[in-house]
N, C-alpha and C. Protein backbone atom coordinates (compact mmCIF):
# COMPACT_ATOMS: atom_id res chain seq x y z
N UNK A 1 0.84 -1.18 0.00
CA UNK A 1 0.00 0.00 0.00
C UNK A 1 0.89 1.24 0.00
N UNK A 2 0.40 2.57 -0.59
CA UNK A 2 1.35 3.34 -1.00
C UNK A 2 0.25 4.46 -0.40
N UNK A 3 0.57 5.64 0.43
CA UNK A 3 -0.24 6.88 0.44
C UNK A 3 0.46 7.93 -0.37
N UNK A 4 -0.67 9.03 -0.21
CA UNK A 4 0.22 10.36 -0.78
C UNK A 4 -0.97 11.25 -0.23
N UNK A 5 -0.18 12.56 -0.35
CA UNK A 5 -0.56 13.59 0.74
C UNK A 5 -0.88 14.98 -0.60
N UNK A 6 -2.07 15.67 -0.76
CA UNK A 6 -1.98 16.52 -1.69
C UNK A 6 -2.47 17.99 -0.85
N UNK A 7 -1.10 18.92 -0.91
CA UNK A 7 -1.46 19.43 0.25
C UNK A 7 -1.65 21.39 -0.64
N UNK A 8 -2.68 21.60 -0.23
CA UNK A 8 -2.94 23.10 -0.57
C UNK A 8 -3.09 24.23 0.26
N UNK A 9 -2.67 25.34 -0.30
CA UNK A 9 -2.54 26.88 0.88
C UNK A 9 -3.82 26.94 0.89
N UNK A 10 -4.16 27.66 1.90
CA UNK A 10 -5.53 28.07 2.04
C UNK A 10 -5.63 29.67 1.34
N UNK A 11 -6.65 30.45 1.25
CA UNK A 11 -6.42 31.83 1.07
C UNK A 11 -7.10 32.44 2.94
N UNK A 12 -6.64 33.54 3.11
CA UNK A 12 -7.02 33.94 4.12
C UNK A 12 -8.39 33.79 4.28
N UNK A 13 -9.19 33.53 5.34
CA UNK A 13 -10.31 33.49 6.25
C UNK A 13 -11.25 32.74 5.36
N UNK A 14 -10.84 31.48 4.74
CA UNK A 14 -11.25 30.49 3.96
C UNK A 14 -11.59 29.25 5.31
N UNK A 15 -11.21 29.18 5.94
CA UNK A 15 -11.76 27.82 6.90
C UNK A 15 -12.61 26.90 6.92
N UNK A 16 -13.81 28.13 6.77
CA UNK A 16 -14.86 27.80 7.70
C UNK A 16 -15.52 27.20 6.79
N UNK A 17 -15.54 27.74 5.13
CA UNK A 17 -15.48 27.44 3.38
C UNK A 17 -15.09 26.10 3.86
N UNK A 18 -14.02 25.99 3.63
CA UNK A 18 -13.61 24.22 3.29
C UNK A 18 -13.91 23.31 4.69
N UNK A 19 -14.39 23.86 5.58
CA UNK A 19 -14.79 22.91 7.11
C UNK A 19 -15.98 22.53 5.96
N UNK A 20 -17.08 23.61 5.46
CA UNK A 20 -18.39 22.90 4.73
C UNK A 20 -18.11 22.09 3.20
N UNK A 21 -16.59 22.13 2.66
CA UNK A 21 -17.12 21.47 1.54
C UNK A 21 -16.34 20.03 2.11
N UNK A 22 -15.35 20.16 3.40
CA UNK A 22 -14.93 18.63 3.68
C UNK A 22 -16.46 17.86 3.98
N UNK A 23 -17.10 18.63 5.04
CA UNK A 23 -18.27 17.95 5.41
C UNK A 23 -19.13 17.23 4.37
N UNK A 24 -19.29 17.80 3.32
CA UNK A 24 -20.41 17.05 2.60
C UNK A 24 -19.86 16.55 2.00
N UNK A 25 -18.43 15.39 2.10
CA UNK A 25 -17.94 14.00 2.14
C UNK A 25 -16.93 14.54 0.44
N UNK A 26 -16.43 13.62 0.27
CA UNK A 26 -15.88 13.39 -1.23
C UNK A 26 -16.73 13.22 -2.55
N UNK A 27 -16.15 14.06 -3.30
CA UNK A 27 -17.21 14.24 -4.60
C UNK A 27 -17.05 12.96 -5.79
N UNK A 28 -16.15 11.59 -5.03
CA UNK A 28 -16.05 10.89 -5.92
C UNK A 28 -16.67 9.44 -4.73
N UNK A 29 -16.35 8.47 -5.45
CA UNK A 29 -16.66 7.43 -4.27
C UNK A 29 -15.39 6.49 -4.38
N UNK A 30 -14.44 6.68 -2.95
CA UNK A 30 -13.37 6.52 -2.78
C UNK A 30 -13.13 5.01 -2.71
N UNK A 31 -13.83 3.97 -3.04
CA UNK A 31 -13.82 2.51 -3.19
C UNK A 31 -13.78 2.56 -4.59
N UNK A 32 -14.56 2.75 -5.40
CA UNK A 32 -14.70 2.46 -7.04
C UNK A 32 -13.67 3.23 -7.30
N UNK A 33 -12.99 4.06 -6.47
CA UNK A 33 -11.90 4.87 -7.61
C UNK A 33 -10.87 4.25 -7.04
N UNK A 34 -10.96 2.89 -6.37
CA UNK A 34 -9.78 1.99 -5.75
C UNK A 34 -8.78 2.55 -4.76
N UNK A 35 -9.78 3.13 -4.13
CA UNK A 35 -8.72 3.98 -2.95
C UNK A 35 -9.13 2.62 -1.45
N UNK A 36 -8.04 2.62 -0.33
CA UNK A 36 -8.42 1.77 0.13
C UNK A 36 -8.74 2.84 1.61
N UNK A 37 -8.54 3.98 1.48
CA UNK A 37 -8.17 5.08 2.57
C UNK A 37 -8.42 6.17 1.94
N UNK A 38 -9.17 7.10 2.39
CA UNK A 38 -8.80 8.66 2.01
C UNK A 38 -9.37 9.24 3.08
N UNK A 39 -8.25 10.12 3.93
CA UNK A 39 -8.74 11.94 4.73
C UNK A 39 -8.33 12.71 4.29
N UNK A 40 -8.71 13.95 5.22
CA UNK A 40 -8.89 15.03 4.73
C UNK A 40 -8.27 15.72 6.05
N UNK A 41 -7.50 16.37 6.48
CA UNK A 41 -6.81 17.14 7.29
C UNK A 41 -7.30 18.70 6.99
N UNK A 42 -7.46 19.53 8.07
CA UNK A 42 -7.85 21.08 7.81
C UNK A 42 -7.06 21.82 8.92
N UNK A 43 -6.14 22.18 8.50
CA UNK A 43 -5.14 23.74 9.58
C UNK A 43 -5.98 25.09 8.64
N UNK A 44 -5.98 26.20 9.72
CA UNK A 44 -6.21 27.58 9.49
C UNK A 44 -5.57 27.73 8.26
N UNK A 45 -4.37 27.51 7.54
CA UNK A 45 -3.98 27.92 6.40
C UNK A 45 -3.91 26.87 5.35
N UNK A 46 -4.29 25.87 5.49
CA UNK A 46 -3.74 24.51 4.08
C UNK A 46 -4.81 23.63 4.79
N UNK A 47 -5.06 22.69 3.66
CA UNK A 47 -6.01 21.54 3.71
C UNK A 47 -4.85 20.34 2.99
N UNK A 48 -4.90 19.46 3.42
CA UNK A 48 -4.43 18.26 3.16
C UNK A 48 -5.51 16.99 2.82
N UNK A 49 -5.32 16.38 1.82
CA UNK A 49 -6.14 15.79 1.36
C UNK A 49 -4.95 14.08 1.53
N UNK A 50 -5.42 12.97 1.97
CA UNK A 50 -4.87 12.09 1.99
C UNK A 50 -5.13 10.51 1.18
N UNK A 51 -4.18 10.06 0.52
CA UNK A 51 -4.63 8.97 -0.33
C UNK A 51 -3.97 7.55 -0.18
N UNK A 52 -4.76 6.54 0.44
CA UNK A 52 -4.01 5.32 0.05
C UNK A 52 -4.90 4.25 -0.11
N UNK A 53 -3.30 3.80 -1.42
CA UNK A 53 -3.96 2.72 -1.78
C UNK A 53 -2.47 2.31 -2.87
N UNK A 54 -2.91 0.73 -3.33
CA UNK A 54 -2.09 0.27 -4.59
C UNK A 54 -1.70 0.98 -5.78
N UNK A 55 -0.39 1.76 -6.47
CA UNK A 55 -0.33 2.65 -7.40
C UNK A 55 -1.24 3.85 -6.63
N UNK A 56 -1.23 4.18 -6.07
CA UNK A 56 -1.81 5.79 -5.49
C UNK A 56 -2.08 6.89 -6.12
N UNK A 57 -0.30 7.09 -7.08
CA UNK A 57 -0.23 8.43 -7.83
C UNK A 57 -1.13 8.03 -8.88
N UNK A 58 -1.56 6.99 -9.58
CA UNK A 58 -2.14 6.39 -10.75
C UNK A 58 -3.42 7.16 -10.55
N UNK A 59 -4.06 6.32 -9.18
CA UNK A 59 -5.57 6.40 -8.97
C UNK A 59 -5.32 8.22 -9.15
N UNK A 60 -4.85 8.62 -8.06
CA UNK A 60 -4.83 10.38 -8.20
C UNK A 60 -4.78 10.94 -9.39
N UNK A 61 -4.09 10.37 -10.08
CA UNK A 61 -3.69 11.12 -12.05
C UNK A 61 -5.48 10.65 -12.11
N UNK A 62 -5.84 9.72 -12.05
CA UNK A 62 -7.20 9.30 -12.58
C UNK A 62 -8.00 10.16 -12.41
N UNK A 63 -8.71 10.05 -11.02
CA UNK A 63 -9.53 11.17 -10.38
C UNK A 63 -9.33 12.20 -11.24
N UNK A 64 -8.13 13.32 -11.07
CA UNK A 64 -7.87 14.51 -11.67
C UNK A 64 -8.48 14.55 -13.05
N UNK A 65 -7.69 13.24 -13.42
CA UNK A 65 -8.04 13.64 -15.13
C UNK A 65 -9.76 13.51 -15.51
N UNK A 66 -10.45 12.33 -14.73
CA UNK A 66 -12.06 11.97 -14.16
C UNK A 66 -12.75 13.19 -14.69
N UNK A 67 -12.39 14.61 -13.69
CA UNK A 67 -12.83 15.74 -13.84
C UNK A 67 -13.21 16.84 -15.11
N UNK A 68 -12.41 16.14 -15.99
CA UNK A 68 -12.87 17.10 -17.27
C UNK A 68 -13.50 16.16 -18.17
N UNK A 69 -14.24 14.73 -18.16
CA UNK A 69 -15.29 13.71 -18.35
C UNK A 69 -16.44 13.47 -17.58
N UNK A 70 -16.40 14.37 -16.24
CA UNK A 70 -17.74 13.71 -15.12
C UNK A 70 -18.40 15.26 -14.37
N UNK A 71 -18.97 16.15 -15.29
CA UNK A 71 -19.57 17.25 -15.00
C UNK A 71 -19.64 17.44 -13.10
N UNK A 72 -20.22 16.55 -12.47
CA UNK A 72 -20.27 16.62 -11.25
C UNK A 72 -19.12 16.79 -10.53
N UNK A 73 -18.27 15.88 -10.82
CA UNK A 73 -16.56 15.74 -9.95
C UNK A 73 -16.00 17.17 -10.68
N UNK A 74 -16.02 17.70 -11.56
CA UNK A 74 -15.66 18.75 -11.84
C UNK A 74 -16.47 20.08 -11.53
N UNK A 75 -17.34 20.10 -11.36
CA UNK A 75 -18.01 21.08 -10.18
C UNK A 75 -17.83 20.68 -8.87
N UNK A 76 -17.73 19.71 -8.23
CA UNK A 76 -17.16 19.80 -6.81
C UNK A 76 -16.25 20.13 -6.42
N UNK A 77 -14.85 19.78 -7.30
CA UNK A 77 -13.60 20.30 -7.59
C UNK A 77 -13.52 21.67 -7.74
N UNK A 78 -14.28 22.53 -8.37
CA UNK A 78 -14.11 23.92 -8.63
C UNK A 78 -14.55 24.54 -7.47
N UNK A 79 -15.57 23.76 -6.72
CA UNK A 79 -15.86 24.63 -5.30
C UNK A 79 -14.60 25.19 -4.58
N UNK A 80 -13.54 24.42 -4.63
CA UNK A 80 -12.44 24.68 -3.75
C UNK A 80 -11.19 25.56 -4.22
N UNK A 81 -11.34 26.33 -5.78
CA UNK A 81 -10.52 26.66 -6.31
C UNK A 81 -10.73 28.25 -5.92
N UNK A 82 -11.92 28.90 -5.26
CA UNK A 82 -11.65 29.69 -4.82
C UNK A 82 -11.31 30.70 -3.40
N UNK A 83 -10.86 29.15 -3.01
CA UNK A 83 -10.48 28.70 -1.36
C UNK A 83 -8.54 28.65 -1.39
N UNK A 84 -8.08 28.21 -2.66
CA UNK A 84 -6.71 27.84 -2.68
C UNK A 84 -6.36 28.86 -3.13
N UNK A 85 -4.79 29.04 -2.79
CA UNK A 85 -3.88 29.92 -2.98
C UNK A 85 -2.54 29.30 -4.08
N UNK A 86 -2.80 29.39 -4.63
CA UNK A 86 -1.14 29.03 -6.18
C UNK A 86 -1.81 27.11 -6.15
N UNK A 87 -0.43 26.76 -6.48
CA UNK A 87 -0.86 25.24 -7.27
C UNK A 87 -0.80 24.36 -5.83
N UNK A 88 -1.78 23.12 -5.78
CA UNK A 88 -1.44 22.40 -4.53
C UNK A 88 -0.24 21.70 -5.19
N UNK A 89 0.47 21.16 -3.97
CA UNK A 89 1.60 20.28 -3.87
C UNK A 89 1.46 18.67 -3.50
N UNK A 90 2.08 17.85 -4.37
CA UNK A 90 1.61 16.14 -4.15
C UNK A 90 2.88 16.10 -2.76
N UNK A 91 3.16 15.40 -2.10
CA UNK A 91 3.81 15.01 -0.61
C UNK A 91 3.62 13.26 -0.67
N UNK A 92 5.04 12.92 -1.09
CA UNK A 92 4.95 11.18 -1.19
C UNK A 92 5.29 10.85 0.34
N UNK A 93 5.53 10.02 0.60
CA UNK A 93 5.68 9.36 1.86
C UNK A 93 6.70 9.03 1.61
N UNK A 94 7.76 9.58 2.78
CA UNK A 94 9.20 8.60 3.19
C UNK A 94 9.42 8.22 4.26
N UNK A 95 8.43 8.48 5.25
CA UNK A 95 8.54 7.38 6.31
C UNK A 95 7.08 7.17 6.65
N UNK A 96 6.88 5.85 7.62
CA UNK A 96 5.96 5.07 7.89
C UNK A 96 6.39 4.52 8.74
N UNK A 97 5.63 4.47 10.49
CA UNK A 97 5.97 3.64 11.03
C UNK A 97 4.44 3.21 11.64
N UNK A 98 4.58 1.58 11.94
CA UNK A 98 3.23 0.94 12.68
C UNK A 98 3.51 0.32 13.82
N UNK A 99 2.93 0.05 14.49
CA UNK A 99 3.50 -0.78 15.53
C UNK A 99 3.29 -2.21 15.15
N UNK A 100 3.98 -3.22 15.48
CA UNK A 100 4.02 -4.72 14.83
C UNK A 100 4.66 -4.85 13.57
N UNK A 101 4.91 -3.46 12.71
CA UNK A 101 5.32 -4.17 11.43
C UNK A 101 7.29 -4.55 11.41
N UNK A 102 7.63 -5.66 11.23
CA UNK A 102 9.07 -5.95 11.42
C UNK A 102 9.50 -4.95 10.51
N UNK A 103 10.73 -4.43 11.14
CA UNK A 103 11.50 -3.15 10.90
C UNK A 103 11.83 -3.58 9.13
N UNK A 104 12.05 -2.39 8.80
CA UNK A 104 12.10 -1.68 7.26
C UNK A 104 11.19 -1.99 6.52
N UNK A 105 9.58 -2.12 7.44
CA UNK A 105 8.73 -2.80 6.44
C UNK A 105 7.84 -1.49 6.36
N UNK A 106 7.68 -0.71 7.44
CA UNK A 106 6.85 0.17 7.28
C UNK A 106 5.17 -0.10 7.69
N UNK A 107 4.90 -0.77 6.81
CA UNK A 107 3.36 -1.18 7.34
C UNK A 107 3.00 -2.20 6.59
């Protein structure tokens, strides 16, 4: 299993904006798009969006690209574009630790 972290600025006094568009859940359905995990993290300035699963960056290129074929996922997506500040940033994972997993395994 592989995560990745897609992490965006907020624009000032945006919060309270993306507290309501995390709430009304993901605009895709995070099983059929073969995700085995996805959150959503919210600080005062950046939202972090979290992904795992098998090939990760794949499913993510998918989704993204999803958006200019699925009218809906691409209006949910635009809700948030006037919440962000410049381009979000992808954040791979270089460490992982679990408890039980034998060392250099990660998880």
């Amino acid at each position: 299993m592989e995560r990745l972290a897609v992490i965006a600025r907020l624009k000032p006094a945006t919060e309270a904006e993306a507290e309501e568009l995390i709430a009304a859940g993901p605009p895709f359905d995070p099983a059929a798009a073969g995700f085995l995990r996805h959150s959503v993290f919210l600080a005062p300035s950046a939202v972090i969006f979290v992904f795992e699963a098998a090939e990760v960056e794949w499913r993510v290129d998918d989704l993204v690209d999803a958006q200019f074929f699925h009218p809906l996922l691409a209006q949910a997506l635009a809700a948030w574009q006037p919440l962000i500040e410049g381009q979000p940033q992808l954040a791979r994972e270089r460490f992982f630790w679990q408890r039980g997993a034998a060392a250099g395994e990660g998880g």
